[in-house]
N, C-alpha and C. Protein backbone atom coordinates (compact mmCIF):
# COMPACT_ATOMS: atom_id res chain seq x y z
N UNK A 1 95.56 93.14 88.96
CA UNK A 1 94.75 93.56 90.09
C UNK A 1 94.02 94.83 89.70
N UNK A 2 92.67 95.03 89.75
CA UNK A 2 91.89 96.32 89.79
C UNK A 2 91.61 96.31 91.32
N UNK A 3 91.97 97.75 91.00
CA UNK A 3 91.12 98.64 92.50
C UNK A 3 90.45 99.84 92.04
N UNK A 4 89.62 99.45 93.18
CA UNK A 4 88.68 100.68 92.50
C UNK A 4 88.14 101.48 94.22
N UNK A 5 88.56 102.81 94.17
CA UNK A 5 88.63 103.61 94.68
C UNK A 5 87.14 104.72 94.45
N UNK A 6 85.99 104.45 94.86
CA UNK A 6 85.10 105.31 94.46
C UNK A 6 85.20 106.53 95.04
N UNK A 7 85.19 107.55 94.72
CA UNK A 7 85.37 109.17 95.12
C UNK A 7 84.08 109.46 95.58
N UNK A 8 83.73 110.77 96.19
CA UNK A 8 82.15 111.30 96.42
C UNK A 8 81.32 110.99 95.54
N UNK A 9 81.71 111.65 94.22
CA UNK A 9 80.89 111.77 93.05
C UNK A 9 81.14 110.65 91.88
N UNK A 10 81.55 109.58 92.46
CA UNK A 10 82.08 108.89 90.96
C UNK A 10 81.75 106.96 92.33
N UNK A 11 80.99 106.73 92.92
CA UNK A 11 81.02 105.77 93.21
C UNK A 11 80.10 104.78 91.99
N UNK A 12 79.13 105.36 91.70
CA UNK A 12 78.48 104.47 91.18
C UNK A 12 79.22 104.42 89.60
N UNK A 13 79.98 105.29 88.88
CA UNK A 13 80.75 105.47 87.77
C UNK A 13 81.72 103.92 87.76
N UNK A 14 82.37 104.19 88.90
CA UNK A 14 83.50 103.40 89.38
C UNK A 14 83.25 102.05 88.98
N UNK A 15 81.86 101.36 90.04
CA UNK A 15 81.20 99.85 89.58
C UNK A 15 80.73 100.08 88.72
N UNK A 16 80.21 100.75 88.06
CA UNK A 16 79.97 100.27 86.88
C UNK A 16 80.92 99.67 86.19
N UNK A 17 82.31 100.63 85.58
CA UNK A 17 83.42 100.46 84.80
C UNK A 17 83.70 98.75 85.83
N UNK A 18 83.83 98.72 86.95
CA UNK A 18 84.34 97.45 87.30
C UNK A 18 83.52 96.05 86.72
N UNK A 19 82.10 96.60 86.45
CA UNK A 19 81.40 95.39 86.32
C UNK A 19 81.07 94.95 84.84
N UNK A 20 81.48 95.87 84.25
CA UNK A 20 82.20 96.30 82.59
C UNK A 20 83.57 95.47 81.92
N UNK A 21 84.46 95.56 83.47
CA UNK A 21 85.77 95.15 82.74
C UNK A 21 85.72 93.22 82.87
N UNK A 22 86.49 93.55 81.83
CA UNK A 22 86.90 91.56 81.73
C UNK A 22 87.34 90.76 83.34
N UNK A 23 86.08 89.91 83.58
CA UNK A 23 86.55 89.18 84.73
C UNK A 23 87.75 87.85 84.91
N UNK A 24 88.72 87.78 85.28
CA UNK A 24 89.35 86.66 85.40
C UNK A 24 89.54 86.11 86.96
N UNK A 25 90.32 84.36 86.32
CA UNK A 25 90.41 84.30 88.29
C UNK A 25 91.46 84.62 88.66
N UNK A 26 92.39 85.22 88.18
CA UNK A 26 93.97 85.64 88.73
C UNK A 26 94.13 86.65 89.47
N UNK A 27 93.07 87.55 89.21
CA UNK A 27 93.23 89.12 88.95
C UNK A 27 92.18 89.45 89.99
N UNK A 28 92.49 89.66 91.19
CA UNK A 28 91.61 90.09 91.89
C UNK A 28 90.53 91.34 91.96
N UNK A 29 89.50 92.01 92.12
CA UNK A 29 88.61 92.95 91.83
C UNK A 29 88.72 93.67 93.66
N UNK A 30 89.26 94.85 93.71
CA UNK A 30 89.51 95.37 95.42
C UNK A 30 89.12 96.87 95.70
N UNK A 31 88.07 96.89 96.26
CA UNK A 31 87.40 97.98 96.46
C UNK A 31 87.84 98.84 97.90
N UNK A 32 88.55 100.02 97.42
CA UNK A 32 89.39 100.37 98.91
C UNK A 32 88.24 101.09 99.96
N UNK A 33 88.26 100.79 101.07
CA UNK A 33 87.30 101.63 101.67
C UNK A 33 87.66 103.42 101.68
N UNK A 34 86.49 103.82 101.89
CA UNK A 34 86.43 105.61 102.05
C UNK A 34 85.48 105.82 103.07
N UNK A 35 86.02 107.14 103.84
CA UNK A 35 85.07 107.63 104.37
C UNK A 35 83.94 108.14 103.52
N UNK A 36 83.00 107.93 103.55
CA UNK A 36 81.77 108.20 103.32
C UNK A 36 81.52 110.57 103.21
N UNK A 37 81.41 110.59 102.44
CA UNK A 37 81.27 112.09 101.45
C UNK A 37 80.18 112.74 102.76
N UNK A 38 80.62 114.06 103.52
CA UNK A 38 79.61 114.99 103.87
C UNK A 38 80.07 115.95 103.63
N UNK A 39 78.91 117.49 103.95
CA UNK A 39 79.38 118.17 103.16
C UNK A 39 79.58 119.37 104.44
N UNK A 40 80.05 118.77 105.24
CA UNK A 40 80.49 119.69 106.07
C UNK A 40 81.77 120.79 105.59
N UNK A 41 82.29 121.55 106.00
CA UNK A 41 83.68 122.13 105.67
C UNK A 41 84.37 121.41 106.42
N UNK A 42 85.60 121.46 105.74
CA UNK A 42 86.93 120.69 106.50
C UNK A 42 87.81 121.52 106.28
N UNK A 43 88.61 121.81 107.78
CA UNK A 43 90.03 123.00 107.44
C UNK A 43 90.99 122.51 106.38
N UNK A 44 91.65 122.83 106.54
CA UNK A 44 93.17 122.68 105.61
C UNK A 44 94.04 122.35 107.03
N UNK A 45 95.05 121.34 106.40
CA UNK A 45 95.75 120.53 107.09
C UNK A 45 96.70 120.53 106.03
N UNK A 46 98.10 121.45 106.78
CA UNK A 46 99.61 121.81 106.15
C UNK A 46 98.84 121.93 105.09
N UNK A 47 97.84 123.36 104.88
CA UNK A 47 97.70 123.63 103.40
C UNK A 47 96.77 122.65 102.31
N UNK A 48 96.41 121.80 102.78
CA UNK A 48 95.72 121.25 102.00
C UNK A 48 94.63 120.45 102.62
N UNK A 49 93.35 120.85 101.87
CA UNK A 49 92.31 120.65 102.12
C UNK A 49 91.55 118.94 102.46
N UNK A 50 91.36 118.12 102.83
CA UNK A 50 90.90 116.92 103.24
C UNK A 50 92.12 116.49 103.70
N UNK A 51 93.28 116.79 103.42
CA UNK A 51 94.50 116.10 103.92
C UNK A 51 94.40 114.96 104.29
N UNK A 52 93.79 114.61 106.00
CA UNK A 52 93.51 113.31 106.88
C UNK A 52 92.92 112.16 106.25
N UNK A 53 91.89 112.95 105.53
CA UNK A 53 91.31 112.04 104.62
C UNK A 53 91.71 111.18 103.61
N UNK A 54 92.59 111.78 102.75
CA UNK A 54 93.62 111.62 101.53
C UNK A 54 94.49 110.91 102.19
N UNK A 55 95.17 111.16 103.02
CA UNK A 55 96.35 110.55 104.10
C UNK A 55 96.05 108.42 104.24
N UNK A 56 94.62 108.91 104.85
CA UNK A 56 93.96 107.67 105.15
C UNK A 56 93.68 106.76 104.05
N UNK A 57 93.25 107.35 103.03
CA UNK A 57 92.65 106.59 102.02
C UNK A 57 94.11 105.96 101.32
N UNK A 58 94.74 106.75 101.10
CA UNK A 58 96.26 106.49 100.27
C UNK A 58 97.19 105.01 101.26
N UNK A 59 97.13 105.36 102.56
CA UNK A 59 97.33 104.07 103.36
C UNK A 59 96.68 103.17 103.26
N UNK A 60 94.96 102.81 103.17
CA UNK A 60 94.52 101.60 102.89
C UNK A 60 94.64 101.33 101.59
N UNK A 61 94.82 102.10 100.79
CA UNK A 61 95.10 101.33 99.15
C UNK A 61 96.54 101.16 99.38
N UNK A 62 97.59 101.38 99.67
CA UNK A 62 99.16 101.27 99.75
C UNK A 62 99.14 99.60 100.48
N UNK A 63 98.30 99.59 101.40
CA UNK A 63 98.27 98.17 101.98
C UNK A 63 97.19 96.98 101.19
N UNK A 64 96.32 97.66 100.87
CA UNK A 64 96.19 96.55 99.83
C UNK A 64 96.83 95.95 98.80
N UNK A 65 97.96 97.05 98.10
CA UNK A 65 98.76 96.34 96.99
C UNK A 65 99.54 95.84 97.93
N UNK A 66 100.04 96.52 99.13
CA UNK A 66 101.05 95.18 99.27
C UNK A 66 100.64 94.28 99.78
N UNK A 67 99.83 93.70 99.88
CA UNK A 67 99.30 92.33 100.51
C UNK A 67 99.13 91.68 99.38
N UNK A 68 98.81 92.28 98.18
CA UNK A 68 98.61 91.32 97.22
C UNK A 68 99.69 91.23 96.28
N UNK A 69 100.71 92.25 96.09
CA UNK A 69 101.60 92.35 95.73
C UNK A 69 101.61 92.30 93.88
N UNK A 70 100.94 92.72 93.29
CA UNK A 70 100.31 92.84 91.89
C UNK A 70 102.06 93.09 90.75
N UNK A 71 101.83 92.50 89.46
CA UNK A 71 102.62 93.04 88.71
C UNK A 71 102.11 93.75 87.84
N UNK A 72 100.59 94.12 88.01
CA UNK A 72 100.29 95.36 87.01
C UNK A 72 98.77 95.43 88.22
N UNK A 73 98.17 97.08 88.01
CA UNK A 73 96.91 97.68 88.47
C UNK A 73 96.08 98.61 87.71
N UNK A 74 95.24 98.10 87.68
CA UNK A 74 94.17 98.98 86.65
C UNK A 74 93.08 99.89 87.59
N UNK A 75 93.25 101.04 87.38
CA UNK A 75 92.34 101.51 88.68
C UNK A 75 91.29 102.74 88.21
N UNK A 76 89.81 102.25 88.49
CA UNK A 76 88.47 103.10 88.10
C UNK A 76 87.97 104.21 89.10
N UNK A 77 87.70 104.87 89.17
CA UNK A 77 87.19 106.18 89.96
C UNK A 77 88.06 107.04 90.34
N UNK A 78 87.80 108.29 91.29
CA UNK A 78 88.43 109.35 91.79
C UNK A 78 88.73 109.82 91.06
N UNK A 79 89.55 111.09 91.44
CA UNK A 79 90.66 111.76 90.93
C UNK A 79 92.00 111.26 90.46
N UNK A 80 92.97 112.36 90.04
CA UNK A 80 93.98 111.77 89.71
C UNK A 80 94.97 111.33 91.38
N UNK A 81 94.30 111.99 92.75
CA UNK A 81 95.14 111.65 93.76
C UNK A 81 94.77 109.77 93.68
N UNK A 82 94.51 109.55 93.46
CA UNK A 82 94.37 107.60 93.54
C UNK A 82 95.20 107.30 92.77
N UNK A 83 95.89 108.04 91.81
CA UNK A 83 96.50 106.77 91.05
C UNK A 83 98.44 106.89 92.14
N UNK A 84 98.28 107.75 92.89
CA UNK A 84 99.98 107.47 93.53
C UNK A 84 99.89 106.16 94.31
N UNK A 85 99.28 105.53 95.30
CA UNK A 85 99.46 104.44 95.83
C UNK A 85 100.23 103.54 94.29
N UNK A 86 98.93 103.84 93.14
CA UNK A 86 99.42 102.39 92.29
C UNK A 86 100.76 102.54 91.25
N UNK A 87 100.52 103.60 91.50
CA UNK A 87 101.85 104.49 90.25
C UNK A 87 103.41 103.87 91.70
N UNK A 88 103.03 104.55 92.53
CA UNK A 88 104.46 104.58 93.55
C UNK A 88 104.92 103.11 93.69
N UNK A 89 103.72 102.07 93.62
CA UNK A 89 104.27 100.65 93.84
C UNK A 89 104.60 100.31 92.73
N UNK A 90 104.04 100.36 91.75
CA UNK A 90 104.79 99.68 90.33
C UNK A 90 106.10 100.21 90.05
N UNK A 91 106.67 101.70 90.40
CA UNK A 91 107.76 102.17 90.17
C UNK A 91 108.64 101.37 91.43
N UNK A 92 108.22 101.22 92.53
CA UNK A 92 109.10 100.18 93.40
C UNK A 92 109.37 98.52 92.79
N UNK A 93 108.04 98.16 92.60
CA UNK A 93 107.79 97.08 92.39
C UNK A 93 109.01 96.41 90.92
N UNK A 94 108.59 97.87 90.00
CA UNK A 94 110.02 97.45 88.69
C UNK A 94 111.17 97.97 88.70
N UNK A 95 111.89 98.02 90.31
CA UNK A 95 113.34 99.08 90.59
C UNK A 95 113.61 100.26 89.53
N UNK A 96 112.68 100.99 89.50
CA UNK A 96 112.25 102.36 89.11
C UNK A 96 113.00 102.09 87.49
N UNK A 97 112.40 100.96 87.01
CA UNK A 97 112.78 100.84 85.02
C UNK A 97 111.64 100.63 84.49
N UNK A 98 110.67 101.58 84.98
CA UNK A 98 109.36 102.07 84.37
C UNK A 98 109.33 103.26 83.79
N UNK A 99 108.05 103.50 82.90
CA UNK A 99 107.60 105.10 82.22
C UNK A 99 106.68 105.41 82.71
N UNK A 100 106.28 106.47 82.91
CA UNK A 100 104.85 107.14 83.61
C UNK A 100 104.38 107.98 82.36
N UNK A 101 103.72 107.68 81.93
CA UNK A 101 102.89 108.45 80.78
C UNK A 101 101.78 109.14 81.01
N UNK A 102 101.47 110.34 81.49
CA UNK A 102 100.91 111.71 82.32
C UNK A 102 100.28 112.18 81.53
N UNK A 103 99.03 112.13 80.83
CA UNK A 103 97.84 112.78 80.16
C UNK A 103 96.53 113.61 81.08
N UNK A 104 96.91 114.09 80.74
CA UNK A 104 96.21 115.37 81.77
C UNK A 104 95.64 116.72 80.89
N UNK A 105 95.36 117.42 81.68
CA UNK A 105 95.24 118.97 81.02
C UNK A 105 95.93 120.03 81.83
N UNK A 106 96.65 119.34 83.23
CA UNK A 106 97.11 120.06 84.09
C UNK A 106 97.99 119.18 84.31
N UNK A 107 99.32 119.59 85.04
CA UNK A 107 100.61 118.70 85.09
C UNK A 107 100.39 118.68 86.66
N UNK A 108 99.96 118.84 87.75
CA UNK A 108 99.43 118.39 88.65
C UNK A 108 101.07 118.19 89.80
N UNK A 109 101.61 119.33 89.47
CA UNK A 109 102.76 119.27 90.35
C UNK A 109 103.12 120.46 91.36
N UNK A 110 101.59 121.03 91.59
CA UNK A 110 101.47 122.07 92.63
C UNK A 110 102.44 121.54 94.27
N UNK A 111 102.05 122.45 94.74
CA UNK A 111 102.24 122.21 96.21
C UNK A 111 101.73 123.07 97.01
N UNK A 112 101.67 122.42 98.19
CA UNK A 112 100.48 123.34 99.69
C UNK A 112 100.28 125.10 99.49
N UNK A 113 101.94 125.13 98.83
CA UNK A 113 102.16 127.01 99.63
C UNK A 113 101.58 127.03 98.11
N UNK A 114 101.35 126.70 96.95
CA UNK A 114 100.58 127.36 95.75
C UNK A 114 98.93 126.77 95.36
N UNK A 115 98.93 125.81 95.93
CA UNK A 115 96.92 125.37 95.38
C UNK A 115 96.68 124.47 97.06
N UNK A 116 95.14 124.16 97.04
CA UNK A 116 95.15 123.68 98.12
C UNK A 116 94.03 122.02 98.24
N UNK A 117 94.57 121.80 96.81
CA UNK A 117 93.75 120.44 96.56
C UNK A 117 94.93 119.47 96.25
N UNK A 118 94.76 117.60 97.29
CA UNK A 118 95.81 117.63 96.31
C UNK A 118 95.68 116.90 95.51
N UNK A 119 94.75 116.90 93.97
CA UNK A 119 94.50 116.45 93.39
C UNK A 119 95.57 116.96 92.66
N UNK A 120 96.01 118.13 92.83
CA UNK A 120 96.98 118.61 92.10
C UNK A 120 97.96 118.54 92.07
N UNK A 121 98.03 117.75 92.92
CA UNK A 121 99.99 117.81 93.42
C UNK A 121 100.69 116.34 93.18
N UNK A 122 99.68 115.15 92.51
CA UNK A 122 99.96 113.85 92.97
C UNK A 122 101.29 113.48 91.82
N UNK A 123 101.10 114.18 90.61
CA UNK A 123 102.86 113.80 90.31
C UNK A 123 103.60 114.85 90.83
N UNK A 124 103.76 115.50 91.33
CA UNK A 124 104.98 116.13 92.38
C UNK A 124 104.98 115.45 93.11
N UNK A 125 103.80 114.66 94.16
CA UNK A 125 104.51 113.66 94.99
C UNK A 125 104.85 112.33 94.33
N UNK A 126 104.47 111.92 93.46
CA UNK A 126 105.26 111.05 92.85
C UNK A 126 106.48 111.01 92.27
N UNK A 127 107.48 112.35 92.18
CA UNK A 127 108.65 112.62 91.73
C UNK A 127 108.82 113.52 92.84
N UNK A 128 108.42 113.38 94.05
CA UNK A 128 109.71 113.45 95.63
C UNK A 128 109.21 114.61 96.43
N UNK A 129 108.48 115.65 95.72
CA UNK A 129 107.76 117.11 95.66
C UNK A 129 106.71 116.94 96.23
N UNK A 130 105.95 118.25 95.59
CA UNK A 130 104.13 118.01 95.76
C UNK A 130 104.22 118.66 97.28
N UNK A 131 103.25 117.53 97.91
CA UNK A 131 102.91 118.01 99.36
C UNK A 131 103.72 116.67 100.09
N UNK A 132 105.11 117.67 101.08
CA UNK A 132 105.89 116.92 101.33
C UNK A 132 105.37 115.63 102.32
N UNK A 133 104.06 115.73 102.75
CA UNK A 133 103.14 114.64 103.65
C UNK A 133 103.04 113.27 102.85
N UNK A 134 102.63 113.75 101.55
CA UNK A 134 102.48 112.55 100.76
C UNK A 134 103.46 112.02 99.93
N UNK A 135 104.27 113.27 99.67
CA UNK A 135 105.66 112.80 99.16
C UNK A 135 106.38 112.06 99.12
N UNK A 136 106.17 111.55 100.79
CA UNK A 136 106.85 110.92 101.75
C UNK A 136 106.43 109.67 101.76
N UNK A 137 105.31 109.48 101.09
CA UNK A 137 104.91 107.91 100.95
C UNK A 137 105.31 107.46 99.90
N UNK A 138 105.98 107.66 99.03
CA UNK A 138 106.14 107.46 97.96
C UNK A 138 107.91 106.64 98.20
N UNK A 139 107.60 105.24 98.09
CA UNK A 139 109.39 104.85 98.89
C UNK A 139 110.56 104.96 97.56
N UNK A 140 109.86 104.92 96.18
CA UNK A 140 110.87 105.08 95.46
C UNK A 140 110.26 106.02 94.54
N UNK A 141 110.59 107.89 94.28
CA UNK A 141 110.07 108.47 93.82
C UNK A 141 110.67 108.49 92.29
N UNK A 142 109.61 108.66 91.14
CA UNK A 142 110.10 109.12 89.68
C UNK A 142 110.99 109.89 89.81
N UNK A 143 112.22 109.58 89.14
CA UNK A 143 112.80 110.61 88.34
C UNK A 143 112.10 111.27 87.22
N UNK A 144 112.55 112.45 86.91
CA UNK A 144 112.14 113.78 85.38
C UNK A 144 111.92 112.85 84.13
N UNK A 145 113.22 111.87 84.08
CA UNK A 145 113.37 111.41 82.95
C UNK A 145 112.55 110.10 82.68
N UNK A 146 111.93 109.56 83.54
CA UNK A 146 110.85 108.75 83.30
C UNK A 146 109.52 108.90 83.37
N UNK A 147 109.75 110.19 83.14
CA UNK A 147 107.83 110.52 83.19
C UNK A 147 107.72 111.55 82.09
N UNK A 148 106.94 111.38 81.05
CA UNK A 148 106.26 112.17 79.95
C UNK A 148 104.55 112.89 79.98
N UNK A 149 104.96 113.87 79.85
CA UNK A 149 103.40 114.73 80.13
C UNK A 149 103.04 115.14 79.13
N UNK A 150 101.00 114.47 78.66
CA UNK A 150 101.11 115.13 77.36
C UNK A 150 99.60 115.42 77.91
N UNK A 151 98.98 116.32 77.12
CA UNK A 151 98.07 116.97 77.18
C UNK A 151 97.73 117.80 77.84
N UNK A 152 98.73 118.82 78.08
CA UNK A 152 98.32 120.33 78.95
C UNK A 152 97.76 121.29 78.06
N UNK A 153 97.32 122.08 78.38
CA UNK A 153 96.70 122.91 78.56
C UNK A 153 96.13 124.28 79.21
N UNK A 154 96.79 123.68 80.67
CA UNK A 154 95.82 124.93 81.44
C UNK A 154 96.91 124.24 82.69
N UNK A 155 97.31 125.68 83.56
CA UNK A 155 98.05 125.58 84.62
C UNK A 155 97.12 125.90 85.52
N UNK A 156 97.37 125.19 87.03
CA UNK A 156 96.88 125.45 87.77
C UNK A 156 97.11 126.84 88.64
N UNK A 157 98.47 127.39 88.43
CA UNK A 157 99.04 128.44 88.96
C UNK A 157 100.50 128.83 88.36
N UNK A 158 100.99 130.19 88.55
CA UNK A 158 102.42 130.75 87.71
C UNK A 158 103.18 129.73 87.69
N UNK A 159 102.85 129.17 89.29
CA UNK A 159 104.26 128.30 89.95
C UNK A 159 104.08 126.77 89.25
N UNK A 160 103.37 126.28 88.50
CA UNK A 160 103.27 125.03 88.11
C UNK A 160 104.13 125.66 86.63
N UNK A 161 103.41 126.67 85.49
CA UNK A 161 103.96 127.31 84.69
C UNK A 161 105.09 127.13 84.91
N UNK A 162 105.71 127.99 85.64
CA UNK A 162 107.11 128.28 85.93
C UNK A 162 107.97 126.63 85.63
N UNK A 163 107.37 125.84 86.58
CA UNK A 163 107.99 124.49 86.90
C UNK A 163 108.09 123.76 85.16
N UNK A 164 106.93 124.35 85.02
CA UNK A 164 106.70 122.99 83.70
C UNK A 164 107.66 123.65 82.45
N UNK A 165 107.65 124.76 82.29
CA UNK A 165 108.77 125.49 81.27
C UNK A 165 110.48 125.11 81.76
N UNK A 166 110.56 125.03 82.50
CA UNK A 166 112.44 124.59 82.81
C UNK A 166 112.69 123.45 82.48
């Protein structure tokens, strides 16, 4: 199953890569809806910025895999917050005897009271943390020992530092 999640700035990126990748008939092609990008300001909600938004979007992709119920997802656009819907179901989906292999430049395990995007936080909520809103969607969270992080570089704050050195 691909889904493809177009972000503000990455919709037309997104179809492209979709209309790029190998078509089959098994494998369905599922484009999650979004609210539509303005550029109004939006408060912070428990600390983090679009929250409602993120909230919303993460529920209609969470219900699309399960309706289709996929044994693997390949997913084009956004940020790294899109990949928890598909990351959290495959770790349910294989009674958590999966690896999460985390290439990044940032380990992305902030939370509300230290950054206020949560692009940053989506493996903390994928290992139980993060921002306890989204945390919470997550029905079977990573353990430490199944997830490998390679390509840092650059912390988002002391408190990610701190986290990622112990």
């Amino acid at each position: 199953m691909t889904i493809n999640p177009p972000a503000r700035s990455t919709p037309l990126g997104a179809r492209l890569l979709t209309f790029l990748a190998p078509q089959n008939n098994t494998s369905p092609i599922v484009e999650v809806p979004i609210e539509p990008y303005h550029q109004q300001q939006r408060t912070r909600e428990n600390g983090v910025v679009w929250q409602d938004v993120i909230i919303h979007q993460l529920k209609a992709t969470q219900k699309i895999i399960d309706e289709h119920e996929p044994d693997w997802i390949i997913t084009f656009g956004g940020t790294c917050i899109v990949n928890q819907a598909p990351f959290a179901y495959l770790n349910r989906h294989y009674n958590g005897k999966i690896g999460l292999l985390w290439i990044d430049s940032h380990p992305d395990i902030s939370t509300p009271k230290h950054f206020d995007r949560e692009h940053a936080m989506v493996l903390g909520n994928l290992l139980g943390k993060g921002d306890p809103y989204l945390a919470n969607e997550v029905r079977l969270p990573f353990k430490a020992n199944q997830v490998l992080i390679i390509g840092i570089h650059n912390y988002n704050n002391a408190y990610e530092k701190k986290l990622y050195m112990i």
